[in-house]
Protein backbone atom coordinates (compact mmCIF):
# COMPACT_ATOMS: atom_id res chain seq x y z
CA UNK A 1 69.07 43.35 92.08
CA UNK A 2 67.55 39.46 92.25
CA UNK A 3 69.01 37.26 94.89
CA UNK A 4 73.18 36.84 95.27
CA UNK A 5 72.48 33.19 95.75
CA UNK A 6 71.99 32.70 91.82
CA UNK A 7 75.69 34.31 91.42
CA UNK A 8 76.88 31.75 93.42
CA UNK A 9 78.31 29.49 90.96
CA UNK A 10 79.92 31.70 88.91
CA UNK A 11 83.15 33.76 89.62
CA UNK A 12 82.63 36.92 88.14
CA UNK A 13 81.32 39.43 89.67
CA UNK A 14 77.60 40.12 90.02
CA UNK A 15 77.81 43.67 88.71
CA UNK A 16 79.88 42.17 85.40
CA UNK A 17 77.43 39.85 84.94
CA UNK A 18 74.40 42.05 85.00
CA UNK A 19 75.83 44.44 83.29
CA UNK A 20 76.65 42.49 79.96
CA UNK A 21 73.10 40.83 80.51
CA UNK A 22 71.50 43.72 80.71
CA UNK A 23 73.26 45.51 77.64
CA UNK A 24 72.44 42.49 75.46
CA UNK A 25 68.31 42.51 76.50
CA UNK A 26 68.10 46.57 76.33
CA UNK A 27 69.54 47.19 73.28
CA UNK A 28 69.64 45.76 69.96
CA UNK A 29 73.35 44.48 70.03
CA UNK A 30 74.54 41.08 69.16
CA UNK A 31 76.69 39.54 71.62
CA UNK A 32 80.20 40.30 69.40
CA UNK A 33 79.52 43.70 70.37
CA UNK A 34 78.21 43.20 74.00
CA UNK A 35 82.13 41.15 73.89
CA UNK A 36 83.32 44.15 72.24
CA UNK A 37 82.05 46.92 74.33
CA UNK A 38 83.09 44.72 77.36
CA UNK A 39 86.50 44.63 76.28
CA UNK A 40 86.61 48.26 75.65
CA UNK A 41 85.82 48.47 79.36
CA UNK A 42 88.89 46.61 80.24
CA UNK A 43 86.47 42.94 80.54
CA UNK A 44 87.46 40.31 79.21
CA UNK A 45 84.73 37.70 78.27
CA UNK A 46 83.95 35.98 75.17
CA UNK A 47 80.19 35.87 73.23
CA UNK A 48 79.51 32.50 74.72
CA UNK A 49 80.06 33.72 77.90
CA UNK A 50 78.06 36.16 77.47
CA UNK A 51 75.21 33.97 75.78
CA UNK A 52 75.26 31.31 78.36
CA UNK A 53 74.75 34.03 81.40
CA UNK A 54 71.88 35.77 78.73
CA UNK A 55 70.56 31.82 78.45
CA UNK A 56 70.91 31.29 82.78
CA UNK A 57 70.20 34.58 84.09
CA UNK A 58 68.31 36.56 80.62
CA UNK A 59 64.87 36.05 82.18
CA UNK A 60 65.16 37.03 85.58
CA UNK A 61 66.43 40.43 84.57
CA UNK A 62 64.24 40.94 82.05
CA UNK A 63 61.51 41.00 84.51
CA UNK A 64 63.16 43.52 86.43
CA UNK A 65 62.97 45.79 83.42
CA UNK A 66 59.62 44.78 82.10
CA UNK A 67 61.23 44.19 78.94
CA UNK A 68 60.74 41.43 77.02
CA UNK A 69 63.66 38.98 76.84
CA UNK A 70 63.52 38.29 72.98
CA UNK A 71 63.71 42.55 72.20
CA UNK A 72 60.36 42.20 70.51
CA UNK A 73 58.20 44.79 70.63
CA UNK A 74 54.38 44.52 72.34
CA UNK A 75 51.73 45.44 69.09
């Protein structure tokens, strides 16, 4: 997991955070249904919420993964 000092600022928790993150790089699903899936979960965040971690924190777990942040696919 990257460094707890770029969680700092915000006040969920780490594991919420990377988990809506990550389900939004992995998998082809807009961010309605990351919010959707979320809320099935018993979380309750909104899209934007969802986009603006994706926008902050998007990159920095996509190099975990070795995906690519945009879903594209290498040729």
């Amino acid at each position: 997991m990257p460094n707890a000092r770029i969680f700092y600022y915000f006040k969920t928790s780490p594991e919420i955070i990377r988990l809506a993150v990550m389900m939004y790089v992995r998998y082809p699903l807009s961010l309605r249904n990351v919010e959707d899936l979320l809320h099935e979960c018993g979380i309750d965040v909104t899209h934007e919420t969802v986009r603006f971690w994706w926008n902050r924190l998007g990159t920095i777990f996509a190099a975990d993964t070795g995906q690519p942040v945009n879903g594209a696919i290498d040729p």
